[in-house]
C-alpha atoms as a PDB file:
ATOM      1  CA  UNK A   1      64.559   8.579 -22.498  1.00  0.00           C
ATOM      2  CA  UNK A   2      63.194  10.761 -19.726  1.00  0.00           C
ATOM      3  CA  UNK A   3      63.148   9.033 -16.284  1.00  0.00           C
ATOM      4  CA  UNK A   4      59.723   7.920 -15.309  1.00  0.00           C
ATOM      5  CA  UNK A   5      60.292   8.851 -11.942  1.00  0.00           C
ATOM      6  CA  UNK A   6      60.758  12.552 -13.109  1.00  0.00           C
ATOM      7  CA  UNK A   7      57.680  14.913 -10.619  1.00  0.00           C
ATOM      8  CA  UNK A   8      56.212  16.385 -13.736  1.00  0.00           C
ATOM      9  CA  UNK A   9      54.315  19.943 -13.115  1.00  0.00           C
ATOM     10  CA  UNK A  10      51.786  20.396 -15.699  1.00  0.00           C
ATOM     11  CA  UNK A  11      49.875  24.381 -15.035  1.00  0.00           C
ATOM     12  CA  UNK A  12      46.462  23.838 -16.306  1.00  0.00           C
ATOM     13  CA  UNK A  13      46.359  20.271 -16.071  1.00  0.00           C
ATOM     14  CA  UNK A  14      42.489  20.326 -16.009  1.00  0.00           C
ATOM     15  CA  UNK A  15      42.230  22.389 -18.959  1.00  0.00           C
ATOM     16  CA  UNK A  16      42.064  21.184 -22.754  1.00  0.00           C
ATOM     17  CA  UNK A  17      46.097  20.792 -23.097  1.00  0.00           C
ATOM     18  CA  UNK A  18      46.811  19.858 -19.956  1.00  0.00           C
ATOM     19  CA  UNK A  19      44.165  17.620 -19.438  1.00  0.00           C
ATOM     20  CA  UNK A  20      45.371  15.747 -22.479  1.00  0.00           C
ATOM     21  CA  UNK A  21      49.460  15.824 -21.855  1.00  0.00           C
ATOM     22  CA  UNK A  22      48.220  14.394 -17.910  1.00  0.00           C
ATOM     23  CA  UNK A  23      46.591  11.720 -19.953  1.00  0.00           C
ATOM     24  CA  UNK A  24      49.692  10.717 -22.486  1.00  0.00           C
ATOM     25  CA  UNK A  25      51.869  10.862 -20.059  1.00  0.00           C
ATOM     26  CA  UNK A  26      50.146   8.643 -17.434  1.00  0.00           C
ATOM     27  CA  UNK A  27      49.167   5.923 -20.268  1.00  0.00           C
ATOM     28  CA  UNK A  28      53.105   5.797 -21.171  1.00  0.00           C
ATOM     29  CA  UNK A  29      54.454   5.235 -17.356  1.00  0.00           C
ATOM     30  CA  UNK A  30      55.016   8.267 -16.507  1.00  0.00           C
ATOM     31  CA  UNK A  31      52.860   8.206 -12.733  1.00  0.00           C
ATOM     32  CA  UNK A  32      54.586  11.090 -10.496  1.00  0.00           C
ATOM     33  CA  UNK A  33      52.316  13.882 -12.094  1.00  0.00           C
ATOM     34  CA  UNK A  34      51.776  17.213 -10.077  1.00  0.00           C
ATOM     35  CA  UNK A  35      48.751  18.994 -11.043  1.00  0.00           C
ATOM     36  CA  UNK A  36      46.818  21.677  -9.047  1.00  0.00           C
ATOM     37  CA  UNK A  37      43.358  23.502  -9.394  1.00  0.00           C
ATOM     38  CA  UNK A  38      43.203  27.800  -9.829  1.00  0.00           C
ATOM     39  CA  UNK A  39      41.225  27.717  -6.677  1.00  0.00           C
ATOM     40  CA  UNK A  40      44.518  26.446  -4.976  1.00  0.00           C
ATOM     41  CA  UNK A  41      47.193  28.187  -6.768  1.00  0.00           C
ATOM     42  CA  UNK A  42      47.206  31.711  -7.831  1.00  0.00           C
ATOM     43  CA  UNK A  43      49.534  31.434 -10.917  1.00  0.00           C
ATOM     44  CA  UNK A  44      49.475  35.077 -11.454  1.00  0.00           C
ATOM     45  CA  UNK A  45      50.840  36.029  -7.983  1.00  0.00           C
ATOM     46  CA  UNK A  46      54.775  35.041  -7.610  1.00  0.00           C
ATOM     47  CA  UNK A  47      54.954  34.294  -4.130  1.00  0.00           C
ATOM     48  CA  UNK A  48      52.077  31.739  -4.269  1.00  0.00           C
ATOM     49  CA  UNK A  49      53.887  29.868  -7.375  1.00  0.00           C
ATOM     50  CA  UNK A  50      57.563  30.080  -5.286  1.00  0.00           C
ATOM     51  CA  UNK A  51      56.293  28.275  -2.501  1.00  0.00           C
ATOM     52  CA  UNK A  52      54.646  25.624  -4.617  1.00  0.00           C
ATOM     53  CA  UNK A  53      57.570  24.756  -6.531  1.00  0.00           C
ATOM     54  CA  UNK A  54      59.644  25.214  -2.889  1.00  0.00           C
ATOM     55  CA  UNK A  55      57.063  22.547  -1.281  1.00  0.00           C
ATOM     56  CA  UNK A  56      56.717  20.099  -4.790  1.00  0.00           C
ATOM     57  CA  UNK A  57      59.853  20.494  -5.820  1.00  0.00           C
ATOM     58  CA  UNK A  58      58.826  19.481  -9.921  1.00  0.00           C
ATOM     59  CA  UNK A  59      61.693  18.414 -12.326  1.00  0.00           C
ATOM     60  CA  UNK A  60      59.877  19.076 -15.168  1.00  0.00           C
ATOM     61  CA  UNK A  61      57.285  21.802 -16.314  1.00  0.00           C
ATOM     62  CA  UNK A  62      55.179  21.890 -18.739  1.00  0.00           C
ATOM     63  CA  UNK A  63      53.185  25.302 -19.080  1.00  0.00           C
ATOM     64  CA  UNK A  64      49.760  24.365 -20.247  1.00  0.00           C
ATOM     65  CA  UNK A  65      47.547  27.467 -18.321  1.00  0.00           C
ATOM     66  CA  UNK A  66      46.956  30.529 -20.513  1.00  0.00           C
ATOM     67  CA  UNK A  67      43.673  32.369 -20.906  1.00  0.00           C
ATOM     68  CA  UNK A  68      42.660  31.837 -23.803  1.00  0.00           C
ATOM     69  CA  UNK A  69      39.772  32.641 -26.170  1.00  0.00           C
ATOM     70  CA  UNK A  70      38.671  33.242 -29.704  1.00  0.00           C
ATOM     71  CA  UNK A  71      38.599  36.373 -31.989  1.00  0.00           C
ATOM     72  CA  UNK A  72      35.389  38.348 -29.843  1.00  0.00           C
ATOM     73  CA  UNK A  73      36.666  37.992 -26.620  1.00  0.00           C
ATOM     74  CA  UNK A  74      40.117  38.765 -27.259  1.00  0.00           C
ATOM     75  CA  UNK A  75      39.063  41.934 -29.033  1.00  0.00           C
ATOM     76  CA  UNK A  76      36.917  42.930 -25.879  1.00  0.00           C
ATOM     77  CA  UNK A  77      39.206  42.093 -23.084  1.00  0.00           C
ATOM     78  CA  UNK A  78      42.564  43.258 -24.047  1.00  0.00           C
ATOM     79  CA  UNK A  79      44.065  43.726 -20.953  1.00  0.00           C
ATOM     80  CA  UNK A  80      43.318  41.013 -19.357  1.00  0.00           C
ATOM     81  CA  UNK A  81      44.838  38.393 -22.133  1.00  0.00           C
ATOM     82  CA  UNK A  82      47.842  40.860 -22.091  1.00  0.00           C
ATOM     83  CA  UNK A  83      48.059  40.828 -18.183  1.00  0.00           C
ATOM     84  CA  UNK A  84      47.189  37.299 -17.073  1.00  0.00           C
ATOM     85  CA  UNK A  85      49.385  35.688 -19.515  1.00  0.00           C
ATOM     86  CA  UNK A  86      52.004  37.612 -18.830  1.00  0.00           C
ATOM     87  CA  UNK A  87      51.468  37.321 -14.688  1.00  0.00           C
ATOM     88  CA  UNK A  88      50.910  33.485 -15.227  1.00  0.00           C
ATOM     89  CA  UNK A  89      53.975  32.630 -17.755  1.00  0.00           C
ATOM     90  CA  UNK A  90      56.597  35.122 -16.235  1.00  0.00           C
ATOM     91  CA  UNK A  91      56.104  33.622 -12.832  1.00  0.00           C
ATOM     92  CA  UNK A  92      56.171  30.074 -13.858  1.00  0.00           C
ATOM     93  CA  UNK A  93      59.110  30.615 -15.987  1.00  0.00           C
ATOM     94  CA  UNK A  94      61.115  32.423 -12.982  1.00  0.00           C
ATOM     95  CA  UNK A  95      60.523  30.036 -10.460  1.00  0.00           C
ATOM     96  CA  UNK A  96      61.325  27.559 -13.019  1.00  0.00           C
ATOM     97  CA  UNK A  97      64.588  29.020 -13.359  1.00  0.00           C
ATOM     98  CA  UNK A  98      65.112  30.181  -9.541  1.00  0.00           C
ATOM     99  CA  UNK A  99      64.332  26.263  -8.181  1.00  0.00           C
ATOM    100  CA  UNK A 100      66.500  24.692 -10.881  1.00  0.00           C
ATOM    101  CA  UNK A 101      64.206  23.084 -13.306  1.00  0.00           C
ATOM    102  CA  UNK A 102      65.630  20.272 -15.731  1.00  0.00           C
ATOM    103  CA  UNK A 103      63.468  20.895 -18.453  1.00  0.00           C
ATOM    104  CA  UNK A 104      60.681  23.309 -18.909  1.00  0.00           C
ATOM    105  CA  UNK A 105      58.107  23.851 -22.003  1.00  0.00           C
ATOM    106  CA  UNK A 106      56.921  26.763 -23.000  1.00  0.00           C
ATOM    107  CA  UNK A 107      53.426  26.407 -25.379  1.00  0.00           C
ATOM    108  CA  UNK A 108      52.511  29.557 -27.209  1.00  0.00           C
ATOM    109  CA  UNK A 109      50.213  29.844 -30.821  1.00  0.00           C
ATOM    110  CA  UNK A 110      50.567  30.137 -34.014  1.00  0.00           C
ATOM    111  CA  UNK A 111      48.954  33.870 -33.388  1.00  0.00           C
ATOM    112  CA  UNK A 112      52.127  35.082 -31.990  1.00  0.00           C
ATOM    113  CA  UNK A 113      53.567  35.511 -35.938  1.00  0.00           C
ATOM    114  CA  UNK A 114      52.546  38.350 -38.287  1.00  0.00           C
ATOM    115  CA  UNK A 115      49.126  38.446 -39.842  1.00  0.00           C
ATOM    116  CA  UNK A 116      50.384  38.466 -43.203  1.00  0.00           C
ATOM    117  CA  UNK A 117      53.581  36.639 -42.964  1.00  0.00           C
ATOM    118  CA  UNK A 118      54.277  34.120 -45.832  1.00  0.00           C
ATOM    119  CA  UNK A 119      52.837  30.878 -46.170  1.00  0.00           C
ATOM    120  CA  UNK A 120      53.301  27.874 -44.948  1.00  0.00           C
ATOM    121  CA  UNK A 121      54.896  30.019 -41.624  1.00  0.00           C
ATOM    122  CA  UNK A 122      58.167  29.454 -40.505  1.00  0.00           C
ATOM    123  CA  UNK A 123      59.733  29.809 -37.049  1.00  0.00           C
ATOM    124  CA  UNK A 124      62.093  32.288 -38.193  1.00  0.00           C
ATOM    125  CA  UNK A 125      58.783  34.464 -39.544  1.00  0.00           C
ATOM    126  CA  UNK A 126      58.231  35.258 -35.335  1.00  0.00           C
ATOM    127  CA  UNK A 127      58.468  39.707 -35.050  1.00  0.00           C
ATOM    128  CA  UNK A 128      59.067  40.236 -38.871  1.00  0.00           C
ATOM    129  CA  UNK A 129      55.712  42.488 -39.286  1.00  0.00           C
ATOM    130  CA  UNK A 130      52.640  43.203 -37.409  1.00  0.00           C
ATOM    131  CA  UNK A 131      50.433  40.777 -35.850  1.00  0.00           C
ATOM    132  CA  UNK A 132      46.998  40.526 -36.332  1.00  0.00           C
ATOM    133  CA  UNK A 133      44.601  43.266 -34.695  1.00  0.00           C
ATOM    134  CA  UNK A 134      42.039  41.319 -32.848  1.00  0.00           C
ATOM    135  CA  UNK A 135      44.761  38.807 -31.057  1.00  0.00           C
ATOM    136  CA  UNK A 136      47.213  40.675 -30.640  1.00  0.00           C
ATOM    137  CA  UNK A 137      47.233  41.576 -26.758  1.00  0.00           C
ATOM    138  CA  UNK A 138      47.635  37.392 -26.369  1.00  0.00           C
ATOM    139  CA  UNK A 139      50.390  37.209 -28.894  1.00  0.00           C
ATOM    140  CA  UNK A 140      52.352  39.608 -27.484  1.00  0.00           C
ATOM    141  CA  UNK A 141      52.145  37.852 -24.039  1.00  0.00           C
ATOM    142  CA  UNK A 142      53.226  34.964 -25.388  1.00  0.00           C
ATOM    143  CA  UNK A 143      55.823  36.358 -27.967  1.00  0.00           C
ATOM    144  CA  UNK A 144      57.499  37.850 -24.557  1.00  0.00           C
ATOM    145  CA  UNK A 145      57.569  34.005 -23.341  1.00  0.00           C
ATOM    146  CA  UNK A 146      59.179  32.800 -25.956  1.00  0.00           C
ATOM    147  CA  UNK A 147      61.751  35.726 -25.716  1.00  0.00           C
ATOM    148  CA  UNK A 148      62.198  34.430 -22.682  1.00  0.00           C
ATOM    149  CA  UNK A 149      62.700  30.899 -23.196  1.00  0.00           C
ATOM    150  CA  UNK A 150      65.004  32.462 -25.549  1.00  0.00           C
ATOM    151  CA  UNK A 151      67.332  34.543 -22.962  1.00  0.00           C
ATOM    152  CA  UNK A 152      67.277  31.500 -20.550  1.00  0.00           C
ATOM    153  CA  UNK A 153      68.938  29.253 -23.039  1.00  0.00           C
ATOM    154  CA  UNK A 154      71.675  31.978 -24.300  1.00  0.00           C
ATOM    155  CA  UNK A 155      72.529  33.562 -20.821  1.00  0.00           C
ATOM    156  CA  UNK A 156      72.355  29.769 -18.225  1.00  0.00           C
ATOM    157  CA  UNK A 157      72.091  27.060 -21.720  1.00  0.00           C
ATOM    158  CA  UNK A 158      68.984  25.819 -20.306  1.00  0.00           C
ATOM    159  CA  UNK A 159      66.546  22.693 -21.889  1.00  0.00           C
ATOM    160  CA  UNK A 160      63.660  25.090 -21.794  1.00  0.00           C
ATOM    161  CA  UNK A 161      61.869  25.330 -24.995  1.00  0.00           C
ATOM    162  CA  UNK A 162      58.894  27.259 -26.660  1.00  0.00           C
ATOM    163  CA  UNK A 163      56.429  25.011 -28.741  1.00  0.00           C
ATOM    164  CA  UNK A 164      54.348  27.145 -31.213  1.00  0.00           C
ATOM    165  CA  UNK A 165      50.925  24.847 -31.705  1.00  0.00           C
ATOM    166  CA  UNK A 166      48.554  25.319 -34.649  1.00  0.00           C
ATOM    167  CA  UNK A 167      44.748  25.885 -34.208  1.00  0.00           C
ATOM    168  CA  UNK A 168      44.056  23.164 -31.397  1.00  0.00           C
ATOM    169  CA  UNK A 169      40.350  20.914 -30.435  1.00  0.00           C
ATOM    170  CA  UNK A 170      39.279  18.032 -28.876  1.00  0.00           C
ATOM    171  CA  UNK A 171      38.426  16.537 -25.395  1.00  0.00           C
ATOM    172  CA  UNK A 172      38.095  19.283 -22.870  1.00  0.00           C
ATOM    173  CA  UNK A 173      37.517  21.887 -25.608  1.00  0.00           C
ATOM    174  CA  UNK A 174      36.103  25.083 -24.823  1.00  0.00           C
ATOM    175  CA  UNK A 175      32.501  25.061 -26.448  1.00  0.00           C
ATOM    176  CA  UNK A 176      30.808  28.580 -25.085  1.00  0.00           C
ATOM    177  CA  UNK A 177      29.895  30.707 -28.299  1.00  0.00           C
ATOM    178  CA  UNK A 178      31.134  33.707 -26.555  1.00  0.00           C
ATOM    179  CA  UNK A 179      34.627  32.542 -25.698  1.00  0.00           C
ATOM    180  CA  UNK A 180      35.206  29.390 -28.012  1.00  0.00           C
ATOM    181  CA  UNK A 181      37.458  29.414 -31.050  1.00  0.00           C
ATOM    182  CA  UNK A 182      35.962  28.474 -34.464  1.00  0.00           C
ATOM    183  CA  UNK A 183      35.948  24.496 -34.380  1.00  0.00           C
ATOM    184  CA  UNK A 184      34.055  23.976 -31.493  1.00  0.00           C
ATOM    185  CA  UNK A 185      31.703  26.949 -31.866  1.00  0.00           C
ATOM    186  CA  UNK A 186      30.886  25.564 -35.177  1.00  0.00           C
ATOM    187  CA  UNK A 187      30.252  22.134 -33.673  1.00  0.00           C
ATOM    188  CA  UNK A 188      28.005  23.839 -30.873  1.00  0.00           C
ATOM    189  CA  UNK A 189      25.788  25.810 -33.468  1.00  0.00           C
ATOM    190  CA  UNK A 190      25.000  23.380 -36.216  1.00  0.00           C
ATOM    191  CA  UNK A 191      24.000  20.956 -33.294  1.00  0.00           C
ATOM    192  CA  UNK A 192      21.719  23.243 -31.888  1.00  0.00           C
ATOM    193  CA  UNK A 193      20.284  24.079 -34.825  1.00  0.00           C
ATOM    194  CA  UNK A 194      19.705  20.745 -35.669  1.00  0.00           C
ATOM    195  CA  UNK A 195      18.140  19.921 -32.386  1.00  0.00           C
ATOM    196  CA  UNK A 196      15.682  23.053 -32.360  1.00  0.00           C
ATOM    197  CA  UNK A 197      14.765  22.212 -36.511  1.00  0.00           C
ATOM    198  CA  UNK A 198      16.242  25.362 -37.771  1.00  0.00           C
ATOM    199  CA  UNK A 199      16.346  26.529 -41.639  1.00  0.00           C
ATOM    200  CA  UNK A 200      19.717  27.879 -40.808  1.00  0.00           C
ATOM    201  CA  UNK A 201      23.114  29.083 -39.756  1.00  0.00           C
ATOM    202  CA  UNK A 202      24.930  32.064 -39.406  1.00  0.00           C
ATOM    203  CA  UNK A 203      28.057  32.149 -39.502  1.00  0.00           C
ATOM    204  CA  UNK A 204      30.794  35.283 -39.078  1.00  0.00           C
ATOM    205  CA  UNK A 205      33.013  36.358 -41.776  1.00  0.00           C
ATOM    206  CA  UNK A 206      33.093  35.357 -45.594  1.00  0.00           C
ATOM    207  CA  UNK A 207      34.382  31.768 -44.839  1.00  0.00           C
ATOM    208  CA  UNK A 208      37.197  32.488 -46.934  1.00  0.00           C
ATOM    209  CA  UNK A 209      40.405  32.394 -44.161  1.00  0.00           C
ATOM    210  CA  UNK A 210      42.533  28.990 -44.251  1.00  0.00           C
ATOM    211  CA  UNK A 211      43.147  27.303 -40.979  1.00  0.00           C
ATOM    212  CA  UNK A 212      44.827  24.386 -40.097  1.00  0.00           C
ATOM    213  CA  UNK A 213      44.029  22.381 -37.562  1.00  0.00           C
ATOM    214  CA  UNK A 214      45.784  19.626 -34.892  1.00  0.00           C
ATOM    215  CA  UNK A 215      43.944  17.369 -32.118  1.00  0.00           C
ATOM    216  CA  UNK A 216      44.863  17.985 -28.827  1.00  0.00           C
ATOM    217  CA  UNK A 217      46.058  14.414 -28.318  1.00  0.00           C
ATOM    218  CA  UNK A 218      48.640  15.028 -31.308  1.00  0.00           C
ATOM    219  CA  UNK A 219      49.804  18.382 -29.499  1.00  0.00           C
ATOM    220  CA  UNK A 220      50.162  15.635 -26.218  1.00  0.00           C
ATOM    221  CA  UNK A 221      52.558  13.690 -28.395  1.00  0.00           C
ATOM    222  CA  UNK A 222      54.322  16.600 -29.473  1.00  0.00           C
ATOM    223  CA  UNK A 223      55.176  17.633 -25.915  1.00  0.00           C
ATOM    224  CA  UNK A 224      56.462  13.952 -25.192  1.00  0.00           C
ATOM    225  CA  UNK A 225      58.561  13.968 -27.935  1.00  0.00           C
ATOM    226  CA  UNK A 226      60.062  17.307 -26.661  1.00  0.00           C
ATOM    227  CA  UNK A 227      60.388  16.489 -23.123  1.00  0.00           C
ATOM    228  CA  UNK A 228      62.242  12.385 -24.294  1.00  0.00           C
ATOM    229  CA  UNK A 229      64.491  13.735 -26.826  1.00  0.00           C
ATOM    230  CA  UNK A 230      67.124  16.337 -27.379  1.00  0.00           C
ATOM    231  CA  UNK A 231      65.956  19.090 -29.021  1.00  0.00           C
ATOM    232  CA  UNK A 232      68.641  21.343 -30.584  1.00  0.00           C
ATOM    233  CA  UNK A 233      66.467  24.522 -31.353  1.00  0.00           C
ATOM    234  CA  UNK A 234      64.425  27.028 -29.136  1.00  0.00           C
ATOM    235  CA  UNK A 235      61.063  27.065 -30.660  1.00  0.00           C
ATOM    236  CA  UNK A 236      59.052  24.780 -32.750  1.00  0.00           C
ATOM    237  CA  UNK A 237      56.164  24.593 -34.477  1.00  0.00           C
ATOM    238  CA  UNK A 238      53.782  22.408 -33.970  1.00  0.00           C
ATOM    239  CA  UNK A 239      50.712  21.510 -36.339  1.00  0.00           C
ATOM    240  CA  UNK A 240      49.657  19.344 -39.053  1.00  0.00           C
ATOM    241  CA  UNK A 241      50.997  20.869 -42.242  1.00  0.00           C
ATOM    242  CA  UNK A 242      47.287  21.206 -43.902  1.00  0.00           C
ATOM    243  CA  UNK A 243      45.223  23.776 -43.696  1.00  0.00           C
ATOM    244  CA  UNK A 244      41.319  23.947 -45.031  1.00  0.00           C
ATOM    245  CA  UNK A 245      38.951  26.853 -45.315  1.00  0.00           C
ATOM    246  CA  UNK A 246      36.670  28.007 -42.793  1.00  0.00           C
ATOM    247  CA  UNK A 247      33.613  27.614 -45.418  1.00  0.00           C
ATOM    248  CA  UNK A 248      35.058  23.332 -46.512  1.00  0.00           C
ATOM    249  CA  UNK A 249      35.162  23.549 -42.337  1.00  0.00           C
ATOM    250  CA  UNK A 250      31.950  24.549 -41.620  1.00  0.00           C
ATOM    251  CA  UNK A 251      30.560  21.849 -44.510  1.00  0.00           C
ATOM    252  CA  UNK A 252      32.524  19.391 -42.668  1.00  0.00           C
ATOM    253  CA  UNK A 253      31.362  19.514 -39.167  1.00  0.00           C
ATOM    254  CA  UNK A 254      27.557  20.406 -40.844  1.00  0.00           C
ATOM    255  CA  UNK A 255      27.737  16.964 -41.975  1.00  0.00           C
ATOM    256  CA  UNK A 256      29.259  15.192 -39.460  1.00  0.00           C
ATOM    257  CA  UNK A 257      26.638  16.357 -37.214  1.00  0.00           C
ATOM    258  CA  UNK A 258      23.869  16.248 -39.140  1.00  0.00           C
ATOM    259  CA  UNK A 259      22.586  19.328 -39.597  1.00  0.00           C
ATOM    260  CA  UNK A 260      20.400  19.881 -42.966  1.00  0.00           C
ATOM    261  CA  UNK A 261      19.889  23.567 -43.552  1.00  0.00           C
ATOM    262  CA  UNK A 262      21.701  25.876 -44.962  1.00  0.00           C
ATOM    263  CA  UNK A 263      24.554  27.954 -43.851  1.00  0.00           C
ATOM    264  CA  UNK A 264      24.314  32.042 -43.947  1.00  0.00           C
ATOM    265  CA  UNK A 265      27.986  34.732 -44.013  1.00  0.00           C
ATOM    266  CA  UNK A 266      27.512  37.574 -41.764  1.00  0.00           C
ATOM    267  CA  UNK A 267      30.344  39.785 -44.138  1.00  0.00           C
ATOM    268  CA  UNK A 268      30.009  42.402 -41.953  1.00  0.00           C
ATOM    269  CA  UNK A 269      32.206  40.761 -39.460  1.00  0.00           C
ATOM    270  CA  UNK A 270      35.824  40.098 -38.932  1.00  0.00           C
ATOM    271  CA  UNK A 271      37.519  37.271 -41.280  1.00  0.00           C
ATOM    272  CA  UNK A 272      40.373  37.343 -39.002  1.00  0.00           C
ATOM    273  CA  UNK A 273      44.211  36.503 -40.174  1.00  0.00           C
ATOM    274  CA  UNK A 274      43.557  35.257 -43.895  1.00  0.00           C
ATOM    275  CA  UNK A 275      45.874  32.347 -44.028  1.00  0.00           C
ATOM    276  CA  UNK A 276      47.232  30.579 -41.601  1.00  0.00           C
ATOM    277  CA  UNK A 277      49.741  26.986 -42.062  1.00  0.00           C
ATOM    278  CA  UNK A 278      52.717  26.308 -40.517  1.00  0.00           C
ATOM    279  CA  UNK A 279      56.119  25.105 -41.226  1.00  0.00           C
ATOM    280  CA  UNK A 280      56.585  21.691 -39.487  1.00  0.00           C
ATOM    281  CA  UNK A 281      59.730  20.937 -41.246  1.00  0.00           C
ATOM    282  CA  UNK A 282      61.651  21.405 -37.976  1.00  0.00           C
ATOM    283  CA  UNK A 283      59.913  19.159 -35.906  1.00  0.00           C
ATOM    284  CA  UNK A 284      59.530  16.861 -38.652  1.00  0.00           C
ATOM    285  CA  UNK A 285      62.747  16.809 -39.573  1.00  0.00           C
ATOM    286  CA  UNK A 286      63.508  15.756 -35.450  1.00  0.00           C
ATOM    287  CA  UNK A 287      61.196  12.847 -35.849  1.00  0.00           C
ATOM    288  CA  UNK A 288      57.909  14.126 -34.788  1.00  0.00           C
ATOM    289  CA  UNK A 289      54.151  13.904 -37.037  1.00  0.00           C
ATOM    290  CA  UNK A 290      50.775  14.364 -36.315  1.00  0.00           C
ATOM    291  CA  UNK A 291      48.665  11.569 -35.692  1.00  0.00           C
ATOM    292  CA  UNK A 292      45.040  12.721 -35.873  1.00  0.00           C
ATOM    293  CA  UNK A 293      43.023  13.150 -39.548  1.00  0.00           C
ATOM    294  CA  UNK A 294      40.757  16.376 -39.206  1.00  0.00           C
ATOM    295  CA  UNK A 295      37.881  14.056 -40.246  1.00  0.00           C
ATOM    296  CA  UNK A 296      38.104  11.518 -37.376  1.00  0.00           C
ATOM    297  CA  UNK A 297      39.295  13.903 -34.894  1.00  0.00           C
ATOM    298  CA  UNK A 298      36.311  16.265 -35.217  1.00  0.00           C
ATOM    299  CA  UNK A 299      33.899  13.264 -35.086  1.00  0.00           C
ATOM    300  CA  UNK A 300      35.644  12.067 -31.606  1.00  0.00           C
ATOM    301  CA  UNK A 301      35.284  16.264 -30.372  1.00  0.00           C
ATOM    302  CA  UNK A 302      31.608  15.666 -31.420  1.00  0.00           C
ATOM    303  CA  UNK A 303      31.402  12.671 -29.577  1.00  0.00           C
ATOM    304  CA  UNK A 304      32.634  14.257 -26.507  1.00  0.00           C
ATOM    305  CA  UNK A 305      30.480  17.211 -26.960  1.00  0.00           C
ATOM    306  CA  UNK A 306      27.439  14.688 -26.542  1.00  0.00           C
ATOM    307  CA  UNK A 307      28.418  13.313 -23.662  1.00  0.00           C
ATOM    308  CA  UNK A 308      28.992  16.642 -21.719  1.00  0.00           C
ATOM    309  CA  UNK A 309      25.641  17.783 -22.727  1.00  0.00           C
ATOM    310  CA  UNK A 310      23.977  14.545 -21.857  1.00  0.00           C
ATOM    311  CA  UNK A 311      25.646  15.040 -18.322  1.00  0.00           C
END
């Protein structure tokens, strides 16, 4: 077992991840938590995250701060996924290294393997063909983390390792149509057109693409598992094994909310990737499984969606 008394870093610890690792780990013991605000620390300038980790001194990192976003604003601001994640992961990573850090974990997404690789995806699939077109610029970034992690281990045998989550949501979820991924967005729309009395919905694509989906709290668990046992391999994926359409998706959350119209395809815009599962065998196979059924876990990201609105 990891030592209680560890200092535990987590980057982003007010964001989605974060937010939800801070709260796992404090419910099982674990109370000497570090977390700081953007406003404080500049995680894309090196100096700044130095003298942090000089000053803390953290045993343990965990990597949850990214920028992050769904398929329109990653096709608009290409340079700054590819920069920023880059700045904030290669800096974390070296000070990581330079200040001696016992374990550190490394969270990329399931975006960073091809676009058409085969199905469900393993972890050996990662640079086998090209990536998909709109995400790319943040799969690269992160790709160049795990490579990384990767060196670390082979040059200094390090405990760092990459985890490779599926298509994440819950408490803390991003829920602006412009920036949010496709769970929440979907939650945000049918309740506001329920609320305003609308005939209907449109939605982007065909609904065709498969996605799979994990709760945020199950992606927690995931990253306690890796930090309290002895993981043999670098990377891992992380995710539920089960994927669903976005069309059975969008009927789902129409429901749970209670929206009663009907639900228009804009074909004329991007489907995205057109499968995407993973392979959990790996972690599976270590002793790790989701938690969370897609059902009840939307219903509790609904819940919470409610109560920031009503705040």
């Amino acid at each position: 077992m990891l030592n209680k008394n560890y200092k535990i870093y987590i980057s982003g610890h007010k964001g989605m991840v974060g937010s939800a690792c801070w709260r796992l780990l404090k419910k099982k013991g674990y109370n000497n938590l570090i977390g700081v605000s953007s406003n404080k620390l500049d995680l894309t300038n090196q100096d700044d995250v130095d003298f942090f980790f000089k000053t803390n001194r953290p045993d343990i990192v965990i990597n949850a701060a990214a920028k992050v976003g769904g398929i329109y604003i990653n096709d608009k601001l290409p340079y700054d996924f590819i920069y920023k994640n880059l700045q904030i992961q290669n800096n974390l990573i070296n000070s990581s290294f330079n200040f001696k850090i016992k374990k550190f974990i490394f969270l990329g997404s399931s975006c960073v393997y091809p676009k058409l690789a085969s199905q469900p995806i393993s972890e050996k699939s990662l640079l086998s063909s090209d990536l998909e077109e709109t995400n790319q610029w943040y799969a690269i970034a992160k790709i160049s983390g795990i490579m990384m992690i990767n060196a670390l281990r082979k040059q200094y045998d390090l405990d760092y390792l990459s985890l490779m989550p599926t298509n994440l949501y819950g408490e803390n979820d991003n829920f602006d149509l412009t920036t949010s991924h496709v769970l929440p967005a979907l939650i945000r729309k049918f309740h506001e057109a329920k609320i305003k009395n609308n005939n209907n919905v449109l939605l982007w694509g065909t609904g065709f693409p498969m996605r799979e989906f994990l709760h945020v709290d199950d992606l927690a668990s995931a990253i306690l598992f890796s930090l309290e046992n002895n993981l043999k391999e670098a990377i891992y994926n992380v995710g539920s094994g089960n994927d669903i359409s976005i069309q059975e998706l969008a009927l789902l959350i129409k429901n749970i909310v209670g929206f009663k119209g009907e639900i228009d395809w804009d074909k004329s815009k991007p489907d995205g990737t057109p499968r995407k599962l993973l392979n959990v065998d790996r972690l599976s196979k270590a002793g790790w499984k989701f938690n969370i059924q897609l059902e009840q876990g939307i219903r509790r990201t609904y819940e919470y969606y409610l109560s920031t609105i009503n705040n």
